[in-house]
Protein backbone atom coordinates (compact mmCIF):
# COMPACT_ATOMS: atom_id res chain seq x y z
CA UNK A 1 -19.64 26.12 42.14
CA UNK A 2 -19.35 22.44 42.12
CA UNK A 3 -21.97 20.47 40.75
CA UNK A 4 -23.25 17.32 43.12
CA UNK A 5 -25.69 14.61 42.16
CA UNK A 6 -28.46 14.82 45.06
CA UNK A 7 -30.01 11.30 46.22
CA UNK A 8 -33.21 12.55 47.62
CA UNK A 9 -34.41 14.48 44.44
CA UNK A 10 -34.55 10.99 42.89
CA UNK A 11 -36.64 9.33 45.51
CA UNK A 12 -39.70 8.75 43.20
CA UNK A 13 -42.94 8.13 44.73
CA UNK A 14 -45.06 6.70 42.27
CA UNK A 15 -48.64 5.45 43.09
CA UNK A 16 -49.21 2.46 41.21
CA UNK A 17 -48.71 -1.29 41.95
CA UNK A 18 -46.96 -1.45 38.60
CA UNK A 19 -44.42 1.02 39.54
CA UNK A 20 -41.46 -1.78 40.89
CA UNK A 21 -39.97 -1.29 36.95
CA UNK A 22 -39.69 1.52 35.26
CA UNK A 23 -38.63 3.26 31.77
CA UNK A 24 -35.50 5.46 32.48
CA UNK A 25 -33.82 7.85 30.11
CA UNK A 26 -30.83 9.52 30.27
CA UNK A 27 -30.36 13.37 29.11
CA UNK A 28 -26.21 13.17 28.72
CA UNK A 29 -26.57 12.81 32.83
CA UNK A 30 -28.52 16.35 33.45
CA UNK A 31 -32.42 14.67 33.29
CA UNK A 32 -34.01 11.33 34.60
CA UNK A 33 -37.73 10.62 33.00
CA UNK A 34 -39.31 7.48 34.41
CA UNK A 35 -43.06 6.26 34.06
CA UNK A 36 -44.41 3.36 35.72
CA UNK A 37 -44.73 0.22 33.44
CA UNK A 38 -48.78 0.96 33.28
CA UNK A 39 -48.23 4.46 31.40
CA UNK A 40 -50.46 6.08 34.11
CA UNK A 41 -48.05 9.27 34.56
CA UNK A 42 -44.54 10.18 33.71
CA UNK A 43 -42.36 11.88 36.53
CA UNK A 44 -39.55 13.97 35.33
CA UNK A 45 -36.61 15.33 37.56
CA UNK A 46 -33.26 16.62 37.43
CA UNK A 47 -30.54 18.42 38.87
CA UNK A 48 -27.83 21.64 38.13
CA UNK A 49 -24.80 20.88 36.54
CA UNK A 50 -22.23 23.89 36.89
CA UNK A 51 -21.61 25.80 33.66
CA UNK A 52 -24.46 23.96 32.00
CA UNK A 53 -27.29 26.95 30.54
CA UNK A 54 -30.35 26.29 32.80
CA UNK A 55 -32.05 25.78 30.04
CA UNK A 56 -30.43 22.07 29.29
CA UNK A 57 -31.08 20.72 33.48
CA UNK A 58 -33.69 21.02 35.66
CA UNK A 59 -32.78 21.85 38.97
CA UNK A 60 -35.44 20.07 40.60
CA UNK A 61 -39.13 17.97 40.76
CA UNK A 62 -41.08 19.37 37.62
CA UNK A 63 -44.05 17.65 37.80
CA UNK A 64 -45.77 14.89 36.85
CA UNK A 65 -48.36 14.55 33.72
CA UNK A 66 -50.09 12.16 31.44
CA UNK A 67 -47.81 9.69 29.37
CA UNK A 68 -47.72 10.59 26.08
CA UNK A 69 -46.19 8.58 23.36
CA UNK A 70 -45.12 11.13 20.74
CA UNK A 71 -42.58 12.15 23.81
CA UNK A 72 -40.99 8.59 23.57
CA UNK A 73 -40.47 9.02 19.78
CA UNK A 74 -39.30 13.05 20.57
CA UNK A 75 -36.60 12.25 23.12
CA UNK A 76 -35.39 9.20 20.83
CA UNK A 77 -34.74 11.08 17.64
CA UNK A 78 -32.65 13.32 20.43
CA UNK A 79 -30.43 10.32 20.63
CA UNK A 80 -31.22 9.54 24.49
CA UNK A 81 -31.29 5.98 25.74
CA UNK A 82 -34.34 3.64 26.84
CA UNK A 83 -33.87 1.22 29.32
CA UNK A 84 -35.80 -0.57 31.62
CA UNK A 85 -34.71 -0.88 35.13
CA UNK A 86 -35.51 -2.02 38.46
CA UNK A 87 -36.88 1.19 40.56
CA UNK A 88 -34.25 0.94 43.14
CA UNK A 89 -31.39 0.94 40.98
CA UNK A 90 -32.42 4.19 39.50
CA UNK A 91 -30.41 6.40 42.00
CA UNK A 92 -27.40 4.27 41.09
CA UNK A 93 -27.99 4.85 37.47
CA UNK A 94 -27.89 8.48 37.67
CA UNK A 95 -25.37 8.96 39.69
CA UNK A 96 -23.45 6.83 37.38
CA UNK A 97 -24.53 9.01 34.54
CA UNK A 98 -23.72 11.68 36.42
CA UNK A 99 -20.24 10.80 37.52
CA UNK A 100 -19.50 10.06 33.43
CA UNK A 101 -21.04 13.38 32.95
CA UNK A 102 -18.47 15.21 35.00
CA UNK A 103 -15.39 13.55 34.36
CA UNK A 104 -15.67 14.06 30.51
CA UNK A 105 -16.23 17.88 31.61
CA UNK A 106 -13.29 17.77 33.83
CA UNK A 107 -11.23 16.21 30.70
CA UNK A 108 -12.21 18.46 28.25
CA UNK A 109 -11.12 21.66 30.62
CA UNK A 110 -7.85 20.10 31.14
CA UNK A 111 -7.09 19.51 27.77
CA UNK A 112 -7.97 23.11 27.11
CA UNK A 113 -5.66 24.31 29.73
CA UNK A 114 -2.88 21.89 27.89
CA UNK A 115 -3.56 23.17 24.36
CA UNK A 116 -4.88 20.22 23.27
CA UNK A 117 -5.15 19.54 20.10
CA UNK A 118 -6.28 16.99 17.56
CA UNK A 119 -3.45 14.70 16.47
CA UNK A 120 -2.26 15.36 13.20
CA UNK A 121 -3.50 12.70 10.83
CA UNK A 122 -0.70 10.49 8.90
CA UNK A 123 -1.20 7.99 6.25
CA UNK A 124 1.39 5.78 3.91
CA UNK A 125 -1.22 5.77 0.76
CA UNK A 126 0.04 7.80 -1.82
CA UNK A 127 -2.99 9.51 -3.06
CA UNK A 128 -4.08 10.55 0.44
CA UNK A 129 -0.47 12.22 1.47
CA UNK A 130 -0.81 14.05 -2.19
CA UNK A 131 -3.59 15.27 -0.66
CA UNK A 132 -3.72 19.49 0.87
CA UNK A 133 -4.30 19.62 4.73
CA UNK A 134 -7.02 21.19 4.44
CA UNK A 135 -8.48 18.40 2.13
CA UNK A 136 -7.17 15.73 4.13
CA UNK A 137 -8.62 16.90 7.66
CA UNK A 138 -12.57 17.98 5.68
CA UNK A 139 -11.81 13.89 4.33
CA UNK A 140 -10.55 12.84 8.02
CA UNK A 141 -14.29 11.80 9.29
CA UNK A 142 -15.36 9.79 6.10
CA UNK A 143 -12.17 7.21 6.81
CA UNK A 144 -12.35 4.39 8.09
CA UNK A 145 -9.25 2.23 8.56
CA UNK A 146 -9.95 -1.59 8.04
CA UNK A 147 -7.85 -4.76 8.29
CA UNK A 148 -7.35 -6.64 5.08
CA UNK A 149 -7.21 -10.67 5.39
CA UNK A 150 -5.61 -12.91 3.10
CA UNK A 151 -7.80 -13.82 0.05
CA UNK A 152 -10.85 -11.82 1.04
CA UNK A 153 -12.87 -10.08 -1.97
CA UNK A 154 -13.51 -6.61 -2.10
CA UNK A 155 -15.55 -7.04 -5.08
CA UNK A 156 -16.56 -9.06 -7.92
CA UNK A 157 -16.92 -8.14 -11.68
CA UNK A 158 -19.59 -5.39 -12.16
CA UNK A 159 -20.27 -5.09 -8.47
CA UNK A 160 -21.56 -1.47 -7.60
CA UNK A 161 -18.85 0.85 -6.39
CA UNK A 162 -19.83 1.25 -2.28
CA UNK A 163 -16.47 1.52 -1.01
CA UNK A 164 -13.24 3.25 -2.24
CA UNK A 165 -10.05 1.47 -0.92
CA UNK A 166 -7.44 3.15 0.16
CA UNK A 167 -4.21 0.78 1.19
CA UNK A 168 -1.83 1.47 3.78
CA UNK A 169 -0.22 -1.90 4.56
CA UNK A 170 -1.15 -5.01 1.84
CA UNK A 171 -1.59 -5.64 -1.57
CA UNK A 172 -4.56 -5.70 -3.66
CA UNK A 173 -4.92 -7.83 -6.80
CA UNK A 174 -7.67 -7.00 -9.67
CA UNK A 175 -8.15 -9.90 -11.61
CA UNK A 176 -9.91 -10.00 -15.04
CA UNK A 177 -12.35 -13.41 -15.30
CA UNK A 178 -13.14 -14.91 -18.54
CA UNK A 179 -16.36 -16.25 -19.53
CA UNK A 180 -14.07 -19.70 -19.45
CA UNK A 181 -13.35 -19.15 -16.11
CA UNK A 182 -9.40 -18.61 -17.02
CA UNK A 183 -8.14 -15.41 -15.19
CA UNK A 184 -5.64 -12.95 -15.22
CA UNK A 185 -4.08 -10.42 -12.75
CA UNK A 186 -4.37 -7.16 -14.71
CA UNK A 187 -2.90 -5.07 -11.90
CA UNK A 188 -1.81 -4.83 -8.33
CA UNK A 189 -2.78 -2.10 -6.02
CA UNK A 190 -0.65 -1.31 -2.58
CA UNK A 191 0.05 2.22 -1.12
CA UNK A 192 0.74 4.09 -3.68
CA UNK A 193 -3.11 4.10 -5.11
CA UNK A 194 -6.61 2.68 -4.50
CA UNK A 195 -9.27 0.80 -5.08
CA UNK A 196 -12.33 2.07 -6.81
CA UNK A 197 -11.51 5.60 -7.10
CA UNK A 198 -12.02 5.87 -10.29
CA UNK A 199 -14.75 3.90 -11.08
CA UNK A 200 -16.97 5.66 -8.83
CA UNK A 201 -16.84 8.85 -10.59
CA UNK A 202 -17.69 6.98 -13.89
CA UNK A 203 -20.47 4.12 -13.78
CA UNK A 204 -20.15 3.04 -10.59
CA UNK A 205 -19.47 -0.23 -11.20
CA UNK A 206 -16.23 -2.55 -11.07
CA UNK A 207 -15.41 -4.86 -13.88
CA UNK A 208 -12.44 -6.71 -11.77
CA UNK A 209 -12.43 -9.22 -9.22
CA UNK A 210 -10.87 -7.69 -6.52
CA UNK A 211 -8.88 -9.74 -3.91
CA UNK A 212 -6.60 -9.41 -1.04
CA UNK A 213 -3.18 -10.79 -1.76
CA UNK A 214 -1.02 -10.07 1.23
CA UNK A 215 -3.02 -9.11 4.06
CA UNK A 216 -2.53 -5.45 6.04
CA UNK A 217 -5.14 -2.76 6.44
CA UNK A 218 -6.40 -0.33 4.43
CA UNK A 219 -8.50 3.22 4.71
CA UNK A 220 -11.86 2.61 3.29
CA UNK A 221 -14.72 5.56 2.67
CA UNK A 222 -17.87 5.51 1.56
CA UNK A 223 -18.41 6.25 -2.61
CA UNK A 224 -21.03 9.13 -1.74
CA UNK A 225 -18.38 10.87 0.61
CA UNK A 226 -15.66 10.48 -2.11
CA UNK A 227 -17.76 12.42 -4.59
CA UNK A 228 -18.40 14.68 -3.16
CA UNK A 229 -14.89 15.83 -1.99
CA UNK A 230 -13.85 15.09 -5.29
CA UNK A 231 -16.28 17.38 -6.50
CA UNK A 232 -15.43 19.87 -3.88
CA UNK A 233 -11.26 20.26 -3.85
CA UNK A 234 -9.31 21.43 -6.71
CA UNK A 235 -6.39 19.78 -5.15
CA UNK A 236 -7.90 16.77 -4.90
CA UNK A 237 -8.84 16.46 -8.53
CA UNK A 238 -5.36 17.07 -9.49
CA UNK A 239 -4.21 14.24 -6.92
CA UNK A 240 -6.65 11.33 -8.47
CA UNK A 241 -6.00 12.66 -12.07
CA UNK A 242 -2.37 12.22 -11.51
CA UNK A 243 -3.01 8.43 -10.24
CA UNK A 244 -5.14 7.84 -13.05
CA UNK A 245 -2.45 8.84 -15.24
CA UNK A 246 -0.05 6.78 -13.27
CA UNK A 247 -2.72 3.41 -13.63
CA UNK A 248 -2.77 3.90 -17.31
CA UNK A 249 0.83 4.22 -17.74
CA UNK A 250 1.49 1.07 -15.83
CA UNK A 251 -1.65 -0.84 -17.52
CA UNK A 252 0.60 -0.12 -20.84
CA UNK A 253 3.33 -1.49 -19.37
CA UNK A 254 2.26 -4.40 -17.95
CA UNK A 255 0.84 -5.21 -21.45
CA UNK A 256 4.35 -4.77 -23.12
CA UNK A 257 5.99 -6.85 -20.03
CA UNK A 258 3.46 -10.03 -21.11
CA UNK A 259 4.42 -9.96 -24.37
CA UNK A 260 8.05 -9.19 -25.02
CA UNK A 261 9.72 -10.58 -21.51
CA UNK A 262 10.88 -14.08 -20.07
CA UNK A 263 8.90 -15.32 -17.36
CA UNK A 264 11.52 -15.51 -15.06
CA UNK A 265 12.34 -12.13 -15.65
CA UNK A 266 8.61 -10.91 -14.44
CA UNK A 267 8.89 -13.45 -12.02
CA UNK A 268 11.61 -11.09 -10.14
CA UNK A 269 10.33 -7.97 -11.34
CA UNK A 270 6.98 -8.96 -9.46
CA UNK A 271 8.21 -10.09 -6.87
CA UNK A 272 10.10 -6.48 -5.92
CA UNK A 273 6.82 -5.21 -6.61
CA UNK A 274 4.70 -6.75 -4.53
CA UNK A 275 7.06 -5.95 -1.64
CA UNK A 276 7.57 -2.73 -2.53
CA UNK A 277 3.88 -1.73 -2.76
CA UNK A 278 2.53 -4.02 0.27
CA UNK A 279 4.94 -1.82 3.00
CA UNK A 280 8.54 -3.36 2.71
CA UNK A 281 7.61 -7.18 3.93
CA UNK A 282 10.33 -9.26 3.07
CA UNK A 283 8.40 -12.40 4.11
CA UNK A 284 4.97 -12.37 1.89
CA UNK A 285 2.40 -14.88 1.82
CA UNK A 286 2.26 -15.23 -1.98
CA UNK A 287 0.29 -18.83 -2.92
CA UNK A 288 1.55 -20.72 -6.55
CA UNK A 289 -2.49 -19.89 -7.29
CA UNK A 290 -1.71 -16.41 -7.21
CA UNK A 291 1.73 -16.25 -8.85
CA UNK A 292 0.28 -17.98 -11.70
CA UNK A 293 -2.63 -15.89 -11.94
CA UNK A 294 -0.14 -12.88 -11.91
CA UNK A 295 2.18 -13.98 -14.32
CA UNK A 296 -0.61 -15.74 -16.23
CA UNK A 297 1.52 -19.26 -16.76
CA UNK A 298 0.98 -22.64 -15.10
CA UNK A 299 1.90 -23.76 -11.84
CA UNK A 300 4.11 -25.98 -12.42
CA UNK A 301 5.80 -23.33 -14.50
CA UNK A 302 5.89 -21.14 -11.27
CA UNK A 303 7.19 -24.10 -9.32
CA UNK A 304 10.03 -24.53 -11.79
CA UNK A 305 11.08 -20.76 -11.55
CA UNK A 306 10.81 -19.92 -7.61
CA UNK A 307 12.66 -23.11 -7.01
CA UNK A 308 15.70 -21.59 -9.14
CA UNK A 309 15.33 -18.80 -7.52
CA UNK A 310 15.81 -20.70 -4.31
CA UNK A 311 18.83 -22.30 -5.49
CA UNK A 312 20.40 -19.23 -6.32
CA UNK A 313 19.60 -17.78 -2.60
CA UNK A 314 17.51 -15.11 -4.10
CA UNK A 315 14.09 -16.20 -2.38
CA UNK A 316 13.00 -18.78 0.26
CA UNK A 317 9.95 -20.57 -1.50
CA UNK A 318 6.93 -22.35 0.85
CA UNK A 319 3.65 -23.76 0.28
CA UNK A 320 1.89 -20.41 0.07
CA UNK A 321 5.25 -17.99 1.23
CA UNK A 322 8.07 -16.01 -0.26
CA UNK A 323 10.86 -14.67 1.66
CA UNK A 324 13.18 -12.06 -0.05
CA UNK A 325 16.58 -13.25 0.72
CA UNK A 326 18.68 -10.92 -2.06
CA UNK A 327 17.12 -8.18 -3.12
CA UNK A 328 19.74 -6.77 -5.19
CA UNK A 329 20.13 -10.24 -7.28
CA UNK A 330 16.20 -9.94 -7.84
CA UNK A 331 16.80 -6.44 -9.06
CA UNK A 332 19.43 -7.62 -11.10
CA UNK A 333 17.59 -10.44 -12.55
CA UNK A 334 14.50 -8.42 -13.55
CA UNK A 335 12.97 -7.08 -16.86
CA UNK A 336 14.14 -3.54 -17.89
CA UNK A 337 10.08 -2.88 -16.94
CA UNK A 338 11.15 -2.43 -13.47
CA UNK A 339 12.90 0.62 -14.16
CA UNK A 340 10.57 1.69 -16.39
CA UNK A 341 7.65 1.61 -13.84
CA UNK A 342 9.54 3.35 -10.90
CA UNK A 343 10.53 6.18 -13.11
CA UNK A 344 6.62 6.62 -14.09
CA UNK A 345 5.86 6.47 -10.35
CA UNK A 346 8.71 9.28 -9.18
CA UNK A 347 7.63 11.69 -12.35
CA UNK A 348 3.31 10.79 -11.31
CA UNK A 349 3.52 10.23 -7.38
CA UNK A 350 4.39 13.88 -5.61
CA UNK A 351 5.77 12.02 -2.88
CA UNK A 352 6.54 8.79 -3.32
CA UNK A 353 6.33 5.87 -0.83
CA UNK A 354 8.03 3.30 -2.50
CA UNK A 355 10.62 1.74 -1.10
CA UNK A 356 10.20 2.92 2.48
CA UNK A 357 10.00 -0.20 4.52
């Protein structure tokens, strides 16, 4: 049987003066309510849909009755739609709703004759490829993928935890502020981790400025949905406890790096870093602010160093850009903490995404 949208059972014939606009809703395309704008009556209709349960359409005129509010506030916690409308465009209307109606039923029986299927979801963050399938697809809804813009802040120092962070493409930088104001990047954060993840299992609260450094997008979920997946998945305990294992490792690290290494030497190794954790870019939009704020020297310090660099055609240095030129020099050129960290990573990470442009 095929279903037709009839023009004459929406011929309304309303007896009032008021009647030339009307309140309309829509019941996904199967009912039409509409009461004149003086409330005097409401005059529901509708019509069959094939393989809809008679119980969901009326197949014709049901009657007319008193307007009743509560029925407003009934059909709107239903999710249907108010609008108000012209009386003769109402036939358009539902046989626009109608049409809509049928071709998302005609869609959804051809993708069942296909096999259709819902696309398998892939990620680059390393904490949500550690995760199971299972996991992953239960976590699928609560993501939401975001673009990340140059200098934007996720947060500021004991901001509540809302959001978790997950990167795909960027880098993150967490910044510790000083009652002076001085500050100093404590830690960067690309796809192979998060942001928040770990406080929001704790207080809630994050005790880092956290800004975008190189700009890409990101997964972001709500704290609430993280919890409680957390709380729910085995597997996904092990995951974050393994990251937070990997955070702590590199915190160390970085701590050694500040104190025993040559600037230039961090310079490089941060340099590979920041590419390797932002997605492979070999042209970064890295400002002097920020490099000093990383390395925690002065800019003209930083100026002094890239332009070196640039003499030795390891990097092309701009106002507010670095282009890798030689990678391998830059690897050759950097602290023995480079090493050190992408061992950490390969034994923590259960898949790891470095280096995969």
């Amino acid at each position: 049987m095929t279903a037709s949208f009839d023009e004459a059972s929406v011929a309304l014939s309303i007896n009032s003066a008021r009647a030339r606009y009307c309140l309309a809703v829509i019941m996904t395309g199967r009912d039409l309510g509409c009461r004149d704008q003086g409330g005097e009556r409401l005059v529901l209709f509708g019509h069959a849909l094939a393989g809809v349960p008679t119980s969901r359409s009326r197949s014709s005129l049901v009657g007319e009755r008193p307007w009743d509010p509560r029925r407003q506030r009934h059909w709107s916690s239903h999710g249907l739609r108010w609008r108000v409308c012209r009386s003769e465009h109402i036939v358009e209307w539902g046989r626009s709703a109608f049409a809509k109606v049928e071709a998302g039923r005609a869609r959804h029986m051809r993708q069942q004759r296909l096999g259709w299927r819902m696309p398998h979801f892939s990620s680059d963050n390393a904490l949500l490829r550690s995760l199971s399938k299972k996991d992953l697809e239960a976590l699928r809804p609560h993501l939401e993928l975001i673009d990340l813009t140059v200098s934007q802040v996720l947060y500021e120092m004991e901001d509540p935890i809302d959001w978790v962070y997950l990167p795909e493409v960027g880098l993150l930088s967490l910044i510790t502020v000083m009652v002076s104001g001085a500050a100093l990047e404590t830690s960067i954060v690309g796809r192979e981790g998060g942001v928040g993840f770990v406080e929001a299992l704790g207080s809630g609260t994050m005790y880092s400025r956290v800004i975008v450094q190189i700009p890409g997008k990101a997964y972001r979920l709500r704290a609430v949905a993280y919890r409680r997946a957390f709380d729910g998945s085995a597997a996904m305990r092990k995951a974050v406890h393994k990251q937070v294992e990997l955070l702590q490792a590199e915190s160390r690290q970085a701590i050694a790096c500040h104190g025993l290494h040559k600037v230039k030497e961090r310079f490089n190794r941060w340099l590979l870093e920041c590419q390797d954790l932002s997605g492979g870019l070999d042209d970064m939009p890295l400002k002097q602010e920020f490099l000093a704020v990383m390395l925690g020297v002065s800019r003209t310090a930083i100026t002094r160093i890239a332009m070196a660099a640039q003499k030795q055609g390891l990097i092309r240095y701009t106002r507010g850009s670095v282009k890798i030129l030689d990678r391998a020099g830059l690897e050759k050129g950097a602290c023995e903490c480079r090493a050190s960290v992408q061992h950490l990573r390969q034994q923590l990470e259960p898949e790891s995404v470095l280096g995969k442009g």
